[in-house]
PDB file of N, CA and C in Angstrom:
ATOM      1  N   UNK A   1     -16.355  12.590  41.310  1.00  0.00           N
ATOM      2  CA  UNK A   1     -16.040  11.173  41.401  1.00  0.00           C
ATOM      3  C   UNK A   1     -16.596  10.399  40.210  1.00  0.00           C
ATOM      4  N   UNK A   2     -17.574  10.992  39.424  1.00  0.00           N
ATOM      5  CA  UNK A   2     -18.676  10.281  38.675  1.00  0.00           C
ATOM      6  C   UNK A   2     -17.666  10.423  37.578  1.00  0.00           C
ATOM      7  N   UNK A   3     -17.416  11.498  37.049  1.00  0.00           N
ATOM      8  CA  UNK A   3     -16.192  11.644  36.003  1.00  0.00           C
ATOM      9  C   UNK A   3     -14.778  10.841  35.825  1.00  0.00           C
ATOM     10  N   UNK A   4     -14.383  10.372  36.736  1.00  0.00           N
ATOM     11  CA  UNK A   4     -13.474  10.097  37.546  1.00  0.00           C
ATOM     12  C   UNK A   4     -13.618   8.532  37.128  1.00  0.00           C
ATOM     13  N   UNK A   5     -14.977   7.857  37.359  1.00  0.00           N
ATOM     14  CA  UNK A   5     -15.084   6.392  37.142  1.00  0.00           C
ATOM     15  C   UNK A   5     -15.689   6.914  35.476  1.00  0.00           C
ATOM     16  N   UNK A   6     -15.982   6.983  34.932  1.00  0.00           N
ATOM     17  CA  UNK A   6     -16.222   6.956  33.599  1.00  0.00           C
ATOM     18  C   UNK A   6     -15.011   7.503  33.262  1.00  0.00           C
ATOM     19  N   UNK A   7     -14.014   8.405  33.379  1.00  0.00           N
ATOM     20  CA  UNK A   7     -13.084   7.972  32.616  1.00  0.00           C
ATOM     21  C   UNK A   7     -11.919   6.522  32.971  1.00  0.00           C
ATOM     22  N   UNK A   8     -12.194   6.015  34.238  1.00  0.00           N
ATOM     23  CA  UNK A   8     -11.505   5.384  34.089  1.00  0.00           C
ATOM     24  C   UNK A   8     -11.792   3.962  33.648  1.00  0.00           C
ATOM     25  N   UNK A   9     -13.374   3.337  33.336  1.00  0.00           N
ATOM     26  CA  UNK A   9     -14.481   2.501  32.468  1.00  0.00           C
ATOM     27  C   UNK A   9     -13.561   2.965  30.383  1.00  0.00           C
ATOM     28  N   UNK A  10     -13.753   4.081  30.768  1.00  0.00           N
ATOM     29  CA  UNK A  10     -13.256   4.207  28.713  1.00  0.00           C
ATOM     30  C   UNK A  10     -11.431   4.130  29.088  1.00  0.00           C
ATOM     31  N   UNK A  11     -11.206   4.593  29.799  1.00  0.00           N
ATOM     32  CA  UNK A  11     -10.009   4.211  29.417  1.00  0.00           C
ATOM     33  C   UNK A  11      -9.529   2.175  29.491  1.00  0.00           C
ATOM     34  N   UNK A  12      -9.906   1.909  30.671  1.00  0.00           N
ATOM     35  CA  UNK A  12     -10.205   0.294  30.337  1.00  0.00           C
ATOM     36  C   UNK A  12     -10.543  -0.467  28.916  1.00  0.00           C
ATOM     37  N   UNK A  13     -11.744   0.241  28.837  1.00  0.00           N
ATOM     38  CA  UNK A  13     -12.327  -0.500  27.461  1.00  0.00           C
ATOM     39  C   UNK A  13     -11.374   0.120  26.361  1.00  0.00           C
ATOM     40  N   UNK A  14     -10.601   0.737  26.397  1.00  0.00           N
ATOM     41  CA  UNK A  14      -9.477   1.392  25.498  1.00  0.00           C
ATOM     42  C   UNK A  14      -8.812   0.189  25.375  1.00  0.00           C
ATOM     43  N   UNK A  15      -8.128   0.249  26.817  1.00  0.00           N
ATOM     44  CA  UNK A  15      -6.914  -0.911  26.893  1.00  0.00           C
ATOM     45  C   UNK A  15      -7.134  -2.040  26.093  1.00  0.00           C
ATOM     46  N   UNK A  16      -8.247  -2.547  26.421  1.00  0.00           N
ATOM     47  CA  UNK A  16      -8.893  -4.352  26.188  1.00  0.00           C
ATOM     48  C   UNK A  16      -9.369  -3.827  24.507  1.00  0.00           C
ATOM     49  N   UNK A  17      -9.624  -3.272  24.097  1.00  0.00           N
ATOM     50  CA  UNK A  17      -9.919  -2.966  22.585  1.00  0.00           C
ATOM     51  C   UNK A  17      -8.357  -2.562  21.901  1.00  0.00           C
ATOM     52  N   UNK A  18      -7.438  -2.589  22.172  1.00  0.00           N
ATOM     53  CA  UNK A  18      -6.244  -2.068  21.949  1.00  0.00           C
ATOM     54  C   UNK A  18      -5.582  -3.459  21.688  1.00  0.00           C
ATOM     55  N   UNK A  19      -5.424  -4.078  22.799  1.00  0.00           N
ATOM     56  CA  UNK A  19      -4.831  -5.492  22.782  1.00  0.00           C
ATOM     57  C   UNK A  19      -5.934  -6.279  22.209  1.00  0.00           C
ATOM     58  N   UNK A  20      -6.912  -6.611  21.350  1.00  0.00           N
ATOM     59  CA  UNK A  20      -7.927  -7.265  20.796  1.00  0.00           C
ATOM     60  C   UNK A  20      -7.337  -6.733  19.446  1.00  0.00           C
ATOM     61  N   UNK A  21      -7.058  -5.440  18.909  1.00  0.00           N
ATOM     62  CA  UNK A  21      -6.782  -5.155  17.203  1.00  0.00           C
ATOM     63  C   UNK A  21      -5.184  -5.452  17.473  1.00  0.00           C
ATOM     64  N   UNK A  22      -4.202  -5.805  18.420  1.00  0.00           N
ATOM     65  CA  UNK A  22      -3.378  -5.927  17.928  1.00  0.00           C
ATOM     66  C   UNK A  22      -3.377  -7.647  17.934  1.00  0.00           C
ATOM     67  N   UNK A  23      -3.884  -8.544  18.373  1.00  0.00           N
ATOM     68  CA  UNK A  23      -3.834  -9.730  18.262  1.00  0.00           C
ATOM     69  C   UNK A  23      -4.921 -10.213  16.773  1.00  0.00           C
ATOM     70  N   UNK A  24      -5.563  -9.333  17.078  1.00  0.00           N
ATOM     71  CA  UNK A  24      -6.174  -9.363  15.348  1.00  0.00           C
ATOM     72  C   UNK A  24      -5.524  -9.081  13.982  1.00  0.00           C
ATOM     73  N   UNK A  25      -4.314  -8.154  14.549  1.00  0.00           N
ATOM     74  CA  UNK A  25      -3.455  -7.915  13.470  1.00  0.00           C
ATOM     75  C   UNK A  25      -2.686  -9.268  13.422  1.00  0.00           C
ATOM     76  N   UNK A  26      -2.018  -9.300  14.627  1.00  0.00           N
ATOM     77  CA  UNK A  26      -1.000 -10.704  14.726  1.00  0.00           C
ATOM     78  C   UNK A  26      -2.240 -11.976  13.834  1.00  0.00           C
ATOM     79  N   UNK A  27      -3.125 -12.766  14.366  1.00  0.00           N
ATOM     80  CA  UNK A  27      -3.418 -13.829  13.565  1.00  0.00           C
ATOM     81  C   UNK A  27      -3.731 -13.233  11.738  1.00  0.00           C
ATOM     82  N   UNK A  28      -4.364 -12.065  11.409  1.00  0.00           N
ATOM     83  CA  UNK A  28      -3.922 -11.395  10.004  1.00  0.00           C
ATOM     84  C   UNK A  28      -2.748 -11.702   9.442  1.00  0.00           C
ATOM     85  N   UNK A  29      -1.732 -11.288  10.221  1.00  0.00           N
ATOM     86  CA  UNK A  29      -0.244 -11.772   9.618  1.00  0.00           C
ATOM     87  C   UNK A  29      -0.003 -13.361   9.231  1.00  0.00           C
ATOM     88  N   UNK A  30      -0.593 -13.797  10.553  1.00  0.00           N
ATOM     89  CA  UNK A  30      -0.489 -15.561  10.528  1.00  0.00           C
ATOM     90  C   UNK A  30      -1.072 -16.038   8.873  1.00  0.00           C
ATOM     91  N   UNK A  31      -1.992 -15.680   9.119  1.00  0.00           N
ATOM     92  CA  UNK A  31      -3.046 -16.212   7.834  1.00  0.00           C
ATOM     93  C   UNK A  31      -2.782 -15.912   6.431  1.00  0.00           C
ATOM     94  N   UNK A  32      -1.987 -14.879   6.505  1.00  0.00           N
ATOM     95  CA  UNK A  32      -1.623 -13.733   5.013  1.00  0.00           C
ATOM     96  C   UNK A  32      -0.414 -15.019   4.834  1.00  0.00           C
ATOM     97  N   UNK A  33       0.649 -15.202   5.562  1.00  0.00           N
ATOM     98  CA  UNK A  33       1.919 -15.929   5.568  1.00  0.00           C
ATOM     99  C   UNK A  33       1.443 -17.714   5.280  1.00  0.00           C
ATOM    100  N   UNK A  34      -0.132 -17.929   6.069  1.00  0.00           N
ATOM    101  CA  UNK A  34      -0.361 -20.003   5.636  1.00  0.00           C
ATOM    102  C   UNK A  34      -0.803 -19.871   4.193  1.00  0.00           C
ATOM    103  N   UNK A  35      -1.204 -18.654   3.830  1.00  0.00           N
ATOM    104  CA  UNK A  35      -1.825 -18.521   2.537  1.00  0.00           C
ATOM    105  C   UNK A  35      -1.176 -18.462   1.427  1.00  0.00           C
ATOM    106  N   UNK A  36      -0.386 -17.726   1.630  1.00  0.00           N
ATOM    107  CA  UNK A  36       0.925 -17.804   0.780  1.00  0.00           C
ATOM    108  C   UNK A  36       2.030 -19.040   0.699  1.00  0.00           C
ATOM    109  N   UNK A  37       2.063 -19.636   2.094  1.00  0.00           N
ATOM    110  CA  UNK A  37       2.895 -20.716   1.524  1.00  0.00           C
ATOM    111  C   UNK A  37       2.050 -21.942   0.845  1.00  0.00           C
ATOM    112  N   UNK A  38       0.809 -21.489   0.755  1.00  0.00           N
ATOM    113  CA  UNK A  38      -0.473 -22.885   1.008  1.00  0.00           C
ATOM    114  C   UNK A  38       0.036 -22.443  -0.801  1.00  0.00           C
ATOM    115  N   UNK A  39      -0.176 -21.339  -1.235  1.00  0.00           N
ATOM    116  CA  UNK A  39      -0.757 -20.640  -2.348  1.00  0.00           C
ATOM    117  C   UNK A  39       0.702 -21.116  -3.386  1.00  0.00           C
ATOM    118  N   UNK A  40       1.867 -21.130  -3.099  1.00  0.00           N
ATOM    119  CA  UNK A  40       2.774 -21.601  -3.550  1.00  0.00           C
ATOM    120  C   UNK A  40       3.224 -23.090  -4.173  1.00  0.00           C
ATOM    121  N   UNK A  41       2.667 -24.021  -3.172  1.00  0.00           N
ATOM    122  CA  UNK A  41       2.550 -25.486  -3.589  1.00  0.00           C
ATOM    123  C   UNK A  41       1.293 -25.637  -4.413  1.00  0.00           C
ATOM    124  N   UNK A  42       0.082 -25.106  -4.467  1.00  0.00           N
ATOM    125  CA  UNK A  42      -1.035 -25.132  -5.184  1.00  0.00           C
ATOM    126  C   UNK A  42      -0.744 -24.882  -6.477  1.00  0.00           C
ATOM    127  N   UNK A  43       0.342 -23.912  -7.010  1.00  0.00           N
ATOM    128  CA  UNK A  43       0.664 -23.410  -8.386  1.00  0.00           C
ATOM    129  C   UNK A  43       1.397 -24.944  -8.856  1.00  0.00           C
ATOM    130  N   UNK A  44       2.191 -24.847  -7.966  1.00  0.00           N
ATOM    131  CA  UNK A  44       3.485 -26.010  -8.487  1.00  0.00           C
ATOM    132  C   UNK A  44       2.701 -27.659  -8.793  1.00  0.00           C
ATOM    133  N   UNK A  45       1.690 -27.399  -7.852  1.00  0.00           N
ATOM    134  CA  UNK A  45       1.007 -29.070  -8.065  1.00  0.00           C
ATOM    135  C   UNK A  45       0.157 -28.873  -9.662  1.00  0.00           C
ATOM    136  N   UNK A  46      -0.283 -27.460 -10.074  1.00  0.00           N
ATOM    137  CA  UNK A  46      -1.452 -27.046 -10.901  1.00  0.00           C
ATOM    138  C   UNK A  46      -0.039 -27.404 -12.145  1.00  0.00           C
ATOM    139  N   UNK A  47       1.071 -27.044 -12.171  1.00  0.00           N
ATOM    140  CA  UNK A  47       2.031 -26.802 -12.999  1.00  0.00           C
ATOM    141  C   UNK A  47       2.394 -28.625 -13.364  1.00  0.00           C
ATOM    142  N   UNK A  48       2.477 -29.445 -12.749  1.00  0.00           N
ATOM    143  CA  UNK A  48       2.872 -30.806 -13.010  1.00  0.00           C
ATOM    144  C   UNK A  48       1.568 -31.207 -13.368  1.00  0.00           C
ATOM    145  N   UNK A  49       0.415 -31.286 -12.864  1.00  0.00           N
ATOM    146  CA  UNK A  49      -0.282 -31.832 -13.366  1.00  0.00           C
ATOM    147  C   UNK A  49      -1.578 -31.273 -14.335  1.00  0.00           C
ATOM    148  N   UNK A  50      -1.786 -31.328 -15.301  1.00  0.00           N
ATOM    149  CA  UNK A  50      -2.408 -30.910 -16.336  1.00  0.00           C
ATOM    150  C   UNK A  50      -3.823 -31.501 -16.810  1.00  0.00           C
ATOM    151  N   UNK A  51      -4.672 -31.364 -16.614  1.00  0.00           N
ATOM    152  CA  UNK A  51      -5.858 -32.804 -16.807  1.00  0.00           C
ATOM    153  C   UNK A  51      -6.992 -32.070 -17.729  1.00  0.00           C
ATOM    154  N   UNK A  52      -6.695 -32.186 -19.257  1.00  0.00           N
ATOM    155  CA  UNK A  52      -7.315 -31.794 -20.396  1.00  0.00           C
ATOM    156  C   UNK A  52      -8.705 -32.359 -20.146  1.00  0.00           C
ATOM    157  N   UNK A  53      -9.619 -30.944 -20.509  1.00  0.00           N
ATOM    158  CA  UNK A  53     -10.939 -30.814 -20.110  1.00  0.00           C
ATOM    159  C   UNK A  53     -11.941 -31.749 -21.435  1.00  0.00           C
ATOM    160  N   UNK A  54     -12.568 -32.494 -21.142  1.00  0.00           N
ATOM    161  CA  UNK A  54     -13.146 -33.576 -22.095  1.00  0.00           C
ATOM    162  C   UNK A  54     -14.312 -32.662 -22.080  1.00  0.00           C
ATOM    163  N   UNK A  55     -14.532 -32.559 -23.784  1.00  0.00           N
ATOM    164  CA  UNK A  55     -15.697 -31.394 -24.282  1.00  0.00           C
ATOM    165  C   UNK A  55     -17.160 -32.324 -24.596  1.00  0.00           C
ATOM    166  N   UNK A  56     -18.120 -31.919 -23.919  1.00  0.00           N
ATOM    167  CA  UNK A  56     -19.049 -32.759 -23.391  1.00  0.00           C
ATOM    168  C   UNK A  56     -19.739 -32.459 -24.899  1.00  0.00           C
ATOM    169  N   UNK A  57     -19.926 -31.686 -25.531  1.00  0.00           N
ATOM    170  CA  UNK A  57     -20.658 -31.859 -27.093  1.00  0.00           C
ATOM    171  C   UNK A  57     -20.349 -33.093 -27.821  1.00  0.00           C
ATOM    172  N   UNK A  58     -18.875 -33.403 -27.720  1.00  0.00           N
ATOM    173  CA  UNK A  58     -18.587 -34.297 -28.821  1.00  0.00           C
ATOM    174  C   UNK A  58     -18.593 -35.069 -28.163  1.00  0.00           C
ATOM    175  N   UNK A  59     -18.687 -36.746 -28.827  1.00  0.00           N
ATOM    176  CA  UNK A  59     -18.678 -38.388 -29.122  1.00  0.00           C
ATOM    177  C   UNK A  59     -17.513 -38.463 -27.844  1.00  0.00           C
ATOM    178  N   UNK A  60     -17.822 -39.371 -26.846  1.00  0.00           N
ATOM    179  CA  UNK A  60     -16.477 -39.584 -25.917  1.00  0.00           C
ATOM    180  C   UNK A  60     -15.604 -40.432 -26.705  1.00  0.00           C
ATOM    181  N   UNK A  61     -16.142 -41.206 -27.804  1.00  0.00           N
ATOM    182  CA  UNK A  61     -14.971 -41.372 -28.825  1.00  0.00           C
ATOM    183  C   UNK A  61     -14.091 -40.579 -29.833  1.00  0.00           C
ATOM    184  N   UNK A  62     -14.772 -39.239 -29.973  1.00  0.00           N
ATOM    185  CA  UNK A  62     -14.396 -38.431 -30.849  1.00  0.00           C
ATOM    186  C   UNK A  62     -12.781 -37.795 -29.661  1.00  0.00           C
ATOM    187  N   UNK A  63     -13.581 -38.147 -28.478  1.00  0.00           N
ATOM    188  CA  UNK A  63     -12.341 -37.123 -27.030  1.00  0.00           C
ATOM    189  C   UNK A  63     -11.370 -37.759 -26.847  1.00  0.00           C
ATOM    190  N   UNK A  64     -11.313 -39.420 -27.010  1.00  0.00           N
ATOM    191  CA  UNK A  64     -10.702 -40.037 -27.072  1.00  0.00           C
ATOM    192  C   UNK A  64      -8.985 -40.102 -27.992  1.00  0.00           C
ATOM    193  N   UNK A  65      -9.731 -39.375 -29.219  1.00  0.00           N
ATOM    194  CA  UNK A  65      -8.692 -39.480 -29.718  1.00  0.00           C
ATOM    195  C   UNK A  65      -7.955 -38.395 -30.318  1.00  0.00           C
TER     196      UNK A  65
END
């Protein structure tokens, strides 16, 4: 009987560890897919806007111009 409830304790904790990596896979997918569309508008905003790096050695009048 003792065998009997320990396998049926691991097979449980099978189950519930089974459905835990596949919902871990599922939000993985989620996140791979916000990242990528996140990661797409980030290029395109980096691509329009351009904001030349002011070189802190020289005169902010020298950057000026």
């Amino acid at each position: 009987m003792r065998s009997f409830q320990r396998l049926e304790a691991v097979t449980d904790a099978s189950a519930k560890l089974i459905a835990q990596l596949r919902e871990l896979e599922g939000l993985r997918e989620r996140v791979r897919k916000a990242e990528l569309a996140r990661g797409s508008r980030r290029v395109d905003r980096r691509k329009r806007m351009r904001i030349r790096r002011v070189d802190r050695r020289k005169p902010l009048t020298a950057a000026r111009a």
